[in-house]
PDB file of N, CA and C in Angstrom:
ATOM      1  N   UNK A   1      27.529   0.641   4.391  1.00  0.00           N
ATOM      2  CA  UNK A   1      26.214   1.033   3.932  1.00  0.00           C
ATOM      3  C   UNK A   1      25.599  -0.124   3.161  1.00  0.00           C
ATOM      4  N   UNK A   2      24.194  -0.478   3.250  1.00  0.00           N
ATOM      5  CA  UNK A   2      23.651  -1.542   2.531  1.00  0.00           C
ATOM      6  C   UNK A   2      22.559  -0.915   1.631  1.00  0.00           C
ATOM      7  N   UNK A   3      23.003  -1.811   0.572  1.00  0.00           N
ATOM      8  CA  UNK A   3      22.186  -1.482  -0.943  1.00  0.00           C
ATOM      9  C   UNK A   3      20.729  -2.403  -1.113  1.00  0.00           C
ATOM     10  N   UNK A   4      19.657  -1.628  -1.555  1.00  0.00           N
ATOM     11  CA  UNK A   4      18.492  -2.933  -1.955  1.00  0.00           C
ATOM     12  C   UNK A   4      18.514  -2.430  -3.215  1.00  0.00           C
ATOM     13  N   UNK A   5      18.349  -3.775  -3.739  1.00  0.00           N
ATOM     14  CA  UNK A   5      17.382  -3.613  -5.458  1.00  0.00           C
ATOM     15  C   UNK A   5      16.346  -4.325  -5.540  1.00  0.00           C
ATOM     16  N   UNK A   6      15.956  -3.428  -6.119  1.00  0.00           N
ATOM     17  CA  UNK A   6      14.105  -3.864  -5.542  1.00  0.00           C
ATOM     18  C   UNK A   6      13.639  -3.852  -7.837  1.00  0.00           C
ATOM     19  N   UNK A   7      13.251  -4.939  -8.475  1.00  0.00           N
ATOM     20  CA  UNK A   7      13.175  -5.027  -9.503  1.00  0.00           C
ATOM     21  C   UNK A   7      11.643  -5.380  -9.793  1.00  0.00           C
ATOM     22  N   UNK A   8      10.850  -4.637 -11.174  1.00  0.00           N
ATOM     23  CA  UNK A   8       9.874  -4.433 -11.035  1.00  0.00           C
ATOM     24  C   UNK A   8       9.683  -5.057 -12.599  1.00  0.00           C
ATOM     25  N   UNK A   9       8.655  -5.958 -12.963  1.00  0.00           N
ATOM     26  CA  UNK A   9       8.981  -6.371 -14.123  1.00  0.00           C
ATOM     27  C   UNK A   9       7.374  -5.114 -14.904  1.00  0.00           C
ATOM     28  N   UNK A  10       7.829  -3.924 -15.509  1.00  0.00           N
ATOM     29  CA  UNK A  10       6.242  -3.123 -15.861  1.00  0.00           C
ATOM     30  C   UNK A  10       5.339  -3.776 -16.699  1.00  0.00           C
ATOM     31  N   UNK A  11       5.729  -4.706 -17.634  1.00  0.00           N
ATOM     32  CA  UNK A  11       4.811  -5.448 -18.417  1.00  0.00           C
ATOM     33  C   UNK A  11       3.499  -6.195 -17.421  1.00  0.00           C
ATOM     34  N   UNK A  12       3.793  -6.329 -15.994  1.00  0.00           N
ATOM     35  CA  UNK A  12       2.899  -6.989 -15.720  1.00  0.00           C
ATOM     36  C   UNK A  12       2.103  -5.591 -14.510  1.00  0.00           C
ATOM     37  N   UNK A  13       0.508  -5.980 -14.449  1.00  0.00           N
ATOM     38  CA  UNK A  13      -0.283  -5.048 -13.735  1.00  0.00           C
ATOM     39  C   UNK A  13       0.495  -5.443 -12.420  1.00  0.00           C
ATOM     40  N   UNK A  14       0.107  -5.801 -11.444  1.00  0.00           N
ATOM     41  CA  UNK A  14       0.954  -6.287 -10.184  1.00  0.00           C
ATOM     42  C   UNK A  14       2.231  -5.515 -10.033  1.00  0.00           C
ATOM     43  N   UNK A  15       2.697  -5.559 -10.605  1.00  0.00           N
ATOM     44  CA  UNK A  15       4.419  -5.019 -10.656  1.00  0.00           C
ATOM     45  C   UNK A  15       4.041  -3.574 -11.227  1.00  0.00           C
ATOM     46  N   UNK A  16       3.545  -3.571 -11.820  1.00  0.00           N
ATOM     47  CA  UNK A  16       3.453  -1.805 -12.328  1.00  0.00           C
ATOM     48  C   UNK A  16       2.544  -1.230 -11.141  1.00  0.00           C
ATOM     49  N   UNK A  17       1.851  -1.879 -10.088  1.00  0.00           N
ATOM     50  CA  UNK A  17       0.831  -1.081  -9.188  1.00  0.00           C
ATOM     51  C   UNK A  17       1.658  -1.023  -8.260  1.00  0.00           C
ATOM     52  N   UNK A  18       2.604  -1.807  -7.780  1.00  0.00           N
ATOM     53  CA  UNK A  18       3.523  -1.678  -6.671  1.00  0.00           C
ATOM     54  C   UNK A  18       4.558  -0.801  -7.470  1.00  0.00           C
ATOM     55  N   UNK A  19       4.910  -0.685  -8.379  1.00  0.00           N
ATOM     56  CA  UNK A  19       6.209  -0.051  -8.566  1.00  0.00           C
ATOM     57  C   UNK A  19       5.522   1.519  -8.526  1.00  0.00           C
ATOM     58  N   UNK A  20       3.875   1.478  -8.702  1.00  0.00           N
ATOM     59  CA  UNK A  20       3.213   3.459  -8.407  1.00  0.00           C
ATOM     60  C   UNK A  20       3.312   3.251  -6.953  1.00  0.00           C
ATOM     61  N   UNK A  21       3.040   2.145  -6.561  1.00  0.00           N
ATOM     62  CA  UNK A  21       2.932   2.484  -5.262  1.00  0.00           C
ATOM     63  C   UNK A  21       4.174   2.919  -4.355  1.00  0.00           C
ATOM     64  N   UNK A  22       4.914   2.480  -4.900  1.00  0.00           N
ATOM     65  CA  UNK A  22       6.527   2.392  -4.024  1.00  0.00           C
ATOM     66  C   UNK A  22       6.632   3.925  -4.363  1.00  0.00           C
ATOM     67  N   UNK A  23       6.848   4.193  -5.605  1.00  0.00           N
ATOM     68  CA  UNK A  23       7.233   5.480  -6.051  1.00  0.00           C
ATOM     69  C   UNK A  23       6.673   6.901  -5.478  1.00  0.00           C
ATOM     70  N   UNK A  24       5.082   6.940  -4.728  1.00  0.00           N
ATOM     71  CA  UNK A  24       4.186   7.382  -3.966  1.00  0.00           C
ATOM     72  C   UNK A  24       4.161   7.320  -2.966  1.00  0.00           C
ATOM     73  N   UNK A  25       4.842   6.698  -2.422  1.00  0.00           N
ATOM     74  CA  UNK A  25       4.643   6.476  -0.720  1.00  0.00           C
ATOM     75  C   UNK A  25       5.159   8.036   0.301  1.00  0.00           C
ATOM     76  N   UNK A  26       5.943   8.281  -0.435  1.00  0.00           N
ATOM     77  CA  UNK A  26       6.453   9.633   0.458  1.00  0.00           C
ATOM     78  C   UNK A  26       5.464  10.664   0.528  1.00  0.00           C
ATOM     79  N   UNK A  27       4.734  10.778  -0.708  1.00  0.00           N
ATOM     80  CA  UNK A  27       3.422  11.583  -1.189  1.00  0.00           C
ATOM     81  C   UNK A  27       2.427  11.080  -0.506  1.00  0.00           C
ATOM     82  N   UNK A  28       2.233  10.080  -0.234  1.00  0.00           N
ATOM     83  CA  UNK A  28       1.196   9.194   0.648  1.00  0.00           C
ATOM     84  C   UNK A  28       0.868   9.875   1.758  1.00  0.00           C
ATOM     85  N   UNK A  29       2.209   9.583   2.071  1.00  0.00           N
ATOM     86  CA  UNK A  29       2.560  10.073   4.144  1.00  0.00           C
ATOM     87  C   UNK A  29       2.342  11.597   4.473  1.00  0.00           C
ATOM     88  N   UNK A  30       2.957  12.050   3.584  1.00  0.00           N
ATOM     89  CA  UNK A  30       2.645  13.737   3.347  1.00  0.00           C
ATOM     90  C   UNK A  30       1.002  14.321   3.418  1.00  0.00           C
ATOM     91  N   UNK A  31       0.747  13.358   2.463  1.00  0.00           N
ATOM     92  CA  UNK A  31      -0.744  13.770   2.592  1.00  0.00           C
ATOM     93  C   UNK A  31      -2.247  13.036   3.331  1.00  0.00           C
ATOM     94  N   UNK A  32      -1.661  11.734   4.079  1.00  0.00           N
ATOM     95  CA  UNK A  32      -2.602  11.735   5.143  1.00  0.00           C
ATOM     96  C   UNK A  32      -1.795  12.181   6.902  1.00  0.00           C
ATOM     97  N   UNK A  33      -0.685  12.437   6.384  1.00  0.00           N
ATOM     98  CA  UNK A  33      -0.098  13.235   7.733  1.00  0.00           C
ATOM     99  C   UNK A  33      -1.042  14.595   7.566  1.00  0.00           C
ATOM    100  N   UNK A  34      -1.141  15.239   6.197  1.00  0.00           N
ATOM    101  CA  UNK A  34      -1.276  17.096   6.351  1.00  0.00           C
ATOM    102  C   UNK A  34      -3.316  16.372   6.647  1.00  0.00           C
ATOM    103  N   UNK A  35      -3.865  15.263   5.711  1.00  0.00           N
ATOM    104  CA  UNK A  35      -5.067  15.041   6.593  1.00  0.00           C
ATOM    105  C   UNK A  35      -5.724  14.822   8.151  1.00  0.00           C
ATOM    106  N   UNK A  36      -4.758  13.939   8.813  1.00  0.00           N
ATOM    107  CA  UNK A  36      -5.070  13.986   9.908  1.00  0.00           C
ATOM    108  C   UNK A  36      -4.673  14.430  10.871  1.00  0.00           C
ATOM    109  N   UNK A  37      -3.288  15.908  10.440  1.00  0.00           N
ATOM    110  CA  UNK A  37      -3.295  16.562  11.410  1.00  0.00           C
ATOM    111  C   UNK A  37      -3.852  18.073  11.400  1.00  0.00           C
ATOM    112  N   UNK A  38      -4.412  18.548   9.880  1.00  0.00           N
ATOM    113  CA  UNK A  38      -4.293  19.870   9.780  1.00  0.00           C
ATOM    114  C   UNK A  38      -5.624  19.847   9.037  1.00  0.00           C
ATOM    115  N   UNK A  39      -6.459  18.999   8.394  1.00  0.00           N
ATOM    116  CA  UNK A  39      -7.852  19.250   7.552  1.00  0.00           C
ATOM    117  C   UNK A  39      -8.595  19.808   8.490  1.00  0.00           C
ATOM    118  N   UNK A  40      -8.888  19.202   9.703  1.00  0.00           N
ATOM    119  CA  UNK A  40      -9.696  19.811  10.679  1.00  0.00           C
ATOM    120  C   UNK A  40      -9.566  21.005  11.260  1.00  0.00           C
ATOM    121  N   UNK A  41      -8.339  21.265  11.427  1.00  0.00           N
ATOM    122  CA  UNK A  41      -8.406  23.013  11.631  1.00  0.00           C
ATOM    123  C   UNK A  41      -8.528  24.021  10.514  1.00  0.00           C
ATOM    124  N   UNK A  42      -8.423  23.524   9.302  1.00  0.00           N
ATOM    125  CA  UNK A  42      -8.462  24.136   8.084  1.00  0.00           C
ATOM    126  C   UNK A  42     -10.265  24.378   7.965  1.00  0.00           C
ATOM    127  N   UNK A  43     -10.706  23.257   8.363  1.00  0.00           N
ATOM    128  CA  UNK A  43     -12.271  23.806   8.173  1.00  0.00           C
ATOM    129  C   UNK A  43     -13.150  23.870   9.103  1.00  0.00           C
ATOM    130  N   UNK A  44     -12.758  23.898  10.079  1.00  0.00           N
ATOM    131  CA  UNK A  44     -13.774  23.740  11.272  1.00  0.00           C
ATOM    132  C   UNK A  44     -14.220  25.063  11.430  1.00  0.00           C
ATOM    133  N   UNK A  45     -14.014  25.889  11.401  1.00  0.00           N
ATOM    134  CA  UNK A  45     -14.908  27.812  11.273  1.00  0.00           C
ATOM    135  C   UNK A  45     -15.804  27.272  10.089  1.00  0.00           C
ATOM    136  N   UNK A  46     -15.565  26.906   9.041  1.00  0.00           N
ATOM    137  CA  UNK A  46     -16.222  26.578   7.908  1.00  0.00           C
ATOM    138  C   UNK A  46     -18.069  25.959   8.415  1.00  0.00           C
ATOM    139  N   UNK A  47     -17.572  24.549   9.137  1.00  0.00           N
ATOM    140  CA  UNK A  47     -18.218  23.668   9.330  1.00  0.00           C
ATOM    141  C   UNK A  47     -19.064  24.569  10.678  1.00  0.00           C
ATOM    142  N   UNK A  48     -18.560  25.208  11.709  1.00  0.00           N
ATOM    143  CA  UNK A  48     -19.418  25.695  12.879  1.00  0.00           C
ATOM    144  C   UNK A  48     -20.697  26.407  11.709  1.00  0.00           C
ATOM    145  N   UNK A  49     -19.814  27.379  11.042  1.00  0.00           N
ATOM    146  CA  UNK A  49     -20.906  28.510  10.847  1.00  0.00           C
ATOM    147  C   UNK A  49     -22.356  28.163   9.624  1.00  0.00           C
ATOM    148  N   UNK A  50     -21.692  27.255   8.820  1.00  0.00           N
ATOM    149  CA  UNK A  50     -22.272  26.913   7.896  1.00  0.00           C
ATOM    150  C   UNK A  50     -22.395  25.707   7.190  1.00  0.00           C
ATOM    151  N   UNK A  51     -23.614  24.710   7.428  1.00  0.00           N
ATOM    152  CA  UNK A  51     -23.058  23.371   7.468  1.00  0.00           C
ATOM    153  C   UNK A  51     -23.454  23.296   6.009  1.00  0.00           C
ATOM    154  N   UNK A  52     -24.174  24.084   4.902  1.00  0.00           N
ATOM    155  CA  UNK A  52     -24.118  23.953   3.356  1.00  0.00           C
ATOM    156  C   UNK A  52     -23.144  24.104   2.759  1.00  0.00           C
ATOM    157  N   UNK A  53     -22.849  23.060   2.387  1.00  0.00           N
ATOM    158  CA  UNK A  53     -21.415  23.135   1.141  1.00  0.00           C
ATOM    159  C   UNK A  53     -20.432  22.605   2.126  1.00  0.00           C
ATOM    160  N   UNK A  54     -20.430  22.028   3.570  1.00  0.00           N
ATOM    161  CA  UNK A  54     -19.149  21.328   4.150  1.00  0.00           C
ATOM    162  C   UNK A  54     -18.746  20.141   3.557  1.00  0.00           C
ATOM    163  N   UNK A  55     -19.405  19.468   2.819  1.00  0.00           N
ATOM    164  CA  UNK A  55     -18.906  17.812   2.480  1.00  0.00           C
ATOM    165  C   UNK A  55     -18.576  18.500   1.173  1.00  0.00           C
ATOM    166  N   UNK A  56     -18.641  19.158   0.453  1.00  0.00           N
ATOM    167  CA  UNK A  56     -17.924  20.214  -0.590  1.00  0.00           C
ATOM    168  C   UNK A  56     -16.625  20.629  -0.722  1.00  0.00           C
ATOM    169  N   UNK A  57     -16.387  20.831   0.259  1.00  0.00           N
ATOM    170  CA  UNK A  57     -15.201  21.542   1.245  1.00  0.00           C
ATOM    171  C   UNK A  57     -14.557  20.609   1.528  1.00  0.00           C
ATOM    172  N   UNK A  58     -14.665  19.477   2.461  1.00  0.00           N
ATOM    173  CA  UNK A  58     -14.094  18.764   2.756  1.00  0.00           C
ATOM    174  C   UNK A  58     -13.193  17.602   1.728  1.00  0.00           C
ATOM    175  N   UNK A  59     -14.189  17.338   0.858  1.00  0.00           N
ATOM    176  CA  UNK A  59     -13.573  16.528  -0.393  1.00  0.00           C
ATOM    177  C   UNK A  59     -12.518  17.254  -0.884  1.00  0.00           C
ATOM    178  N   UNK A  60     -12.776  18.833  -1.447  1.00  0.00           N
ATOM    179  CA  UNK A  60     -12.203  19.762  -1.702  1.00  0.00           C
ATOM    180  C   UNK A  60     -10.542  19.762  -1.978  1.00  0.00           C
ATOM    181  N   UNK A  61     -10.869  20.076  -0.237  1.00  0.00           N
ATOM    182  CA  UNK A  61      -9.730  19.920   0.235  1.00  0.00           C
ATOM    183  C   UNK A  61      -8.799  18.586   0.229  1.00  0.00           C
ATOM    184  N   UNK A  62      -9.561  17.509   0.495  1.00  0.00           N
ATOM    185  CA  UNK A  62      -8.751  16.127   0.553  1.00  0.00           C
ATOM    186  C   UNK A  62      -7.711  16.383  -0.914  1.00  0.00           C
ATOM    187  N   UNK A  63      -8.987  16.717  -1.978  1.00  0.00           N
ATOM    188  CA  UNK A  63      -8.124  16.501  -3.313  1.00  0.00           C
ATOM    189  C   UNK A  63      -7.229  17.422  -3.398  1.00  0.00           C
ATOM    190  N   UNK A  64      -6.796  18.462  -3.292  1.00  0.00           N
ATOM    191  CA  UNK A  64      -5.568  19.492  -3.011  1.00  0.00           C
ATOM    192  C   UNK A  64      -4.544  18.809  -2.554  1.00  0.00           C
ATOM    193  N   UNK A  65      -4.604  18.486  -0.772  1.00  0.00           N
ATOM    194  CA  UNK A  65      -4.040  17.422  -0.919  1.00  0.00           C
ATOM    195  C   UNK A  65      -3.071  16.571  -1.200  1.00  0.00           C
ATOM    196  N   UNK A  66      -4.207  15.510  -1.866  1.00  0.00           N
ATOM    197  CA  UNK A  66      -3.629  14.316  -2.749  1.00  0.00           C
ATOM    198  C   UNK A  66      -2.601  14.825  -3.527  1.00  0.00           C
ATOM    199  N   UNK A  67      -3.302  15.828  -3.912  1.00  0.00           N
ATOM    200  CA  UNK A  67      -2.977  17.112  -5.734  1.00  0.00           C
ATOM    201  C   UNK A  67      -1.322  17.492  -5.214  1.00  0.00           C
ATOM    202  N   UNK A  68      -1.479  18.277  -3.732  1.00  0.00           N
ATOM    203  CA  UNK A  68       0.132  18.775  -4.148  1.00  0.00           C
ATOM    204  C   UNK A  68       0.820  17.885  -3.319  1.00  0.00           C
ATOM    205  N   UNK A  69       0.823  16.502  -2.987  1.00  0.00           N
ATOM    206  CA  UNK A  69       1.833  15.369  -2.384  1.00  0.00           C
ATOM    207  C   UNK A  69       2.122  14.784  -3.637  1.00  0.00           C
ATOM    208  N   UNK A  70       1.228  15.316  -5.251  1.00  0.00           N
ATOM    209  CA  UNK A  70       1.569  14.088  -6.339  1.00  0.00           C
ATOM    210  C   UNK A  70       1.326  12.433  -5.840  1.00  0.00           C
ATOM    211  N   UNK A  71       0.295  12.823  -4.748  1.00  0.00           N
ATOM    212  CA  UNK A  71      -0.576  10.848  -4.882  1.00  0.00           C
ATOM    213  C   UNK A  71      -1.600  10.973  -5.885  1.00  0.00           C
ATOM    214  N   UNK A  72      -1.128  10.228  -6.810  1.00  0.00           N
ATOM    215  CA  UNK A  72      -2.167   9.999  -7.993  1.00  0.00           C
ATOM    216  C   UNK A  72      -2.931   8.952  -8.051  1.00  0.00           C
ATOM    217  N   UNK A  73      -4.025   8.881  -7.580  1.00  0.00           N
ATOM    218  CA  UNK A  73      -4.709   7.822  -6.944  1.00  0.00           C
ATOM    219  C   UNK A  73      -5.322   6.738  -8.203  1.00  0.00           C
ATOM    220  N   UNK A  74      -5.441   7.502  -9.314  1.00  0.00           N
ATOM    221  CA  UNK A  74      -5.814   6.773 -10.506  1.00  0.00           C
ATOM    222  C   UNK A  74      -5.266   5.654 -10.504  1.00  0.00           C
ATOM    223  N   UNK A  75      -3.698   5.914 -10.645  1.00  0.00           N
ATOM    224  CA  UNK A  75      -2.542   5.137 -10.792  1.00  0.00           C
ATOM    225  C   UNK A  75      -2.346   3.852  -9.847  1.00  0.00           C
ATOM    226  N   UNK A  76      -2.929   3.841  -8.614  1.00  0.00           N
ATOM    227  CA  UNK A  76      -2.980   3.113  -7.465  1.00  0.00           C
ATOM    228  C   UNK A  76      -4.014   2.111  -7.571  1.00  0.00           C
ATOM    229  N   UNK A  77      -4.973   2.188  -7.828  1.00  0.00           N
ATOM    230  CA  UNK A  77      -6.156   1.476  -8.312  1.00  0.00           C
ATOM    231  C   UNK A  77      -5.997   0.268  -9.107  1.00  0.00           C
TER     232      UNK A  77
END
């Protein structure tokens, strides 16, 4: 079996944005996997019947989301 160590020095920005980022990535995948395979069926009755309040909805939803994969996008920035 092979080991990585992957060392992050936090004092510096660079190293603290990759070390959110590394730490996020599974949350990442989770949540533009559940975006681009499942947002659109989640609102598309939404969007046929009533196009007030869809870009509402849609953000909405993105942030849920983000919200339950724990991608904290602040942190990424």
């Amino acid at each position: 079996m092979s080991k990585v160590t992957i060392g992050f020095d936090l004092r510096r920005d660079q190293d603290l944005r990759d070390y959110n980022l590394f730490n996020n990535a599974e949350g990442m995948f989770n949540a533009l996997f559940e975006i681009s395979k499942n947002l659109k069926k989640k609102i598309s009755h939404q969007l046929e019947s009533d196009d007030n309040g869809a870009l509402d909805l849609v953000f909405k939803e993105i942030a849920e989301i983000l919200e339950d994969n724990n991608v904290l996008i602040d942190k990424l920035t």
